[in-house]
C-alpha atoms as a PDB file:
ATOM      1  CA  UNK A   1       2.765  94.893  36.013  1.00  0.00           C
ATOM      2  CA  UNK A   2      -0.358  94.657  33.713  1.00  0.00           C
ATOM      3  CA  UNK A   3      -3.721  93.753  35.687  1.00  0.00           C
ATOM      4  CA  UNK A   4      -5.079  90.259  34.149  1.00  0.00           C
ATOM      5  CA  UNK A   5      -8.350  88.949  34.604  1.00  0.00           C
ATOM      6  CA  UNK A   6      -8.512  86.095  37.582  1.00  0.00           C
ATOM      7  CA  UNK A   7      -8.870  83.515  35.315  1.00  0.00           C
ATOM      8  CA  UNK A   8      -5.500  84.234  33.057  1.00  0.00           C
ATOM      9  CA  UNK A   9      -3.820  84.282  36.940  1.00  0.00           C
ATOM     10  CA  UNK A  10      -5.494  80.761  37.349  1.00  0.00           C
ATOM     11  CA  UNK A  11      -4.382  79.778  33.696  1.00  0.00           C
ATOM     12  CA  UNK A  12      -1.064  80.559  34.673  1.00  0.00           C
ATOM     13  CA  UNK A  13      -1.041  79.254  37.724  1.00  0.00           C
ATOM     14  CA  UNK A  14      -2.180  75.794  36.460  1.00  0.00           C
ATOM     15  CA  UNK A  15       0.848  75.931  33.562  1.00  0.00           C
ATOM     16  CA  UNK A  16       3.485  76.796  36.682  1.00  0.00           C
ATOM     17  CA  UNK A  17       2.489  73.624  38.783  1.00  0.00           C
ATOM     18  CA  UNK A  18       2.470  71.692  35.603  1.00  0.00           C
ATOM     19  CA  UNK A  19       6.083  73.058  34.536  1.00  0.00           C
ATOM     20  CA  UNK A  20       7.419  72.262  38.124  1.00  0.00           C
ATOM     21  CA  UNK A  21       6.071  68.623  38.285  1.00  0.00           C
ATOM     22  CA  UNK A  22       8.226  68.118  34.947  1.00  0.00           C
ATOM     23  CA  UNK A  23      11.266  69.712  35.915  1.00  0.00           C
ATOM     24  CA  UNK A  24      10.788  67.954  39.277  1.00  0.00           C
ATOM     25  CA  UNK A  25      10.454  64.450  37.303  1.00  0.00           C
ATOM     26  CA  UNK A  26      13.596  65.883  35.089  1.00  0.00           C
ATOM     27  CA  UNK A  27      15.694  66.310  38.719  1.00  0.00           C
ATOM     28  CA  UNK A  28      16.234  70.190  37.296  1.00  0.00           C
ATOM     29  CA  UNK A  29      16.675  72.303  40.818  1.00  0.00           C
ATOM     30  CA  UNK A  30      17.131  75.693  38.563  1.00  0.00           C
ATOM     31  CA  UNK A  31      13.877  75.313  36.458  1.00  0.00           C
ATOM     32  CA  UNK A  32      11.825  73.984  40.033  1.00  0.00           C
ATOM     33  CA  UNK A  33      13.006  77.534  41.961  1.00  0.00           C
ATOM     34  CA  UNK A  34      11.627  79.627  39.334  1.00  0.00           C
ATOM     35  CA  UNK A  35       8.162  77.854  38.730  1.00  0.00           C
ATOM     36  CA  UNK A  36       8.623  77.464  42.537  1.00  0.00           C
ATOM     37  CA  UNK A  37       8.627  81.335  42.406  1.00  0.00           C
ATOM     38  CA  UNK A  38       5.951  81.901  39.888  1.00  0.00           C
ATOM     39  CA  UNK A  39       3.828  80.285  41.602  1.00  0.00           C
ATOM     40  CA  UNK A  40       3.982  81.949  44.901  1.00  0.00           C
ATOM     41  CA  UNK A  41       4.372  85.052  42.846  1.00  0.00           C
ATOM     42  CA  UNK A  42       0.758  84.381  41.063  1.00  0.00           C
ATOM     43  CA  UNK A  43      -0.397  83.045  44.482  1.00  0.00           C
ATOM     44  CA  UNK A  44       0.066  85.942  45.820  1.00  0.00           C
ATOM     45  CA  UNK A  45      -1.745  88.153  43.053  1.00  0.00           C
ATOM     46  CA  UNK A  46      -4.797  85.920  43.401  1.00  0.00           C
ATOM     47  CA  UNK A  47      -4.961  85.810  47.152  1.00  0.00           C
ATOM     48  CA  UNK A  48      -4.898  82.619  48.005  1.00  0.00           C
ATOM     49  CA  UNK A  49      -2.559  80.736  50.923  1.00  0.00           C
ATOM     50  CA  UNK A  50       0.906  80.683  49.123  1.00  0.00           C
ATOM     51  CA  UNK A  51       2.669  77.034  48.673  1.00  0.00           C
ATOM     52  CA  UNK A  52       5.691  75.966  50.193  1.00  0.00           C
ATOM     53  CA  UNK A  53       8.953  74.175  48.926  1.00  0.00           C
ATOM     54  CA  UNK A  54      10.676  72.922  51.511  1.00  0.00           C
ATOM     55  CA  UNK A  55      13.291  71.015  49.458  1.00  0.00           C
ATOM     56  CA  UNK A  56      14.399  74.430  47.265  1.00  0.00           C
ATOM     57  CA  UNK A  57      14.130  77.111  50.847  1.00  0.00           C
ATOM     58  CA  UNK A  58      11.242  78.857  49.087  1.00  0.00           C
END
């Protein structure tokens, strides 16, 4: 994996929560488990307590 710079990390991180509020709104399980897994993913990278989805067992 290349080695961004924090603040791409936090970029991405910011577009990942945005993409799973919309597919959330749009009802779309598939596209929610794999922002749902970006996110933790990127969490994860950055070192920071990782965020839990109940609703989609991640």
């Amino acid at each position: 994996m290349p080695n961004y710079e924090k603040g791409q990390i936090w970029g991405a991180l910011r577009k990942a929560w945005k993409g799973y509020r919309i597919a959330k709104v749009q009802g779309d399980n598939v596209r929610m488990r794999e922002y749902a897994t970006r996110i933790k993913t990127l969490q994860g990278q950055l070192g920071v307590p990782q965020a839990s989805f109940p609703n989609l067992d991640k």
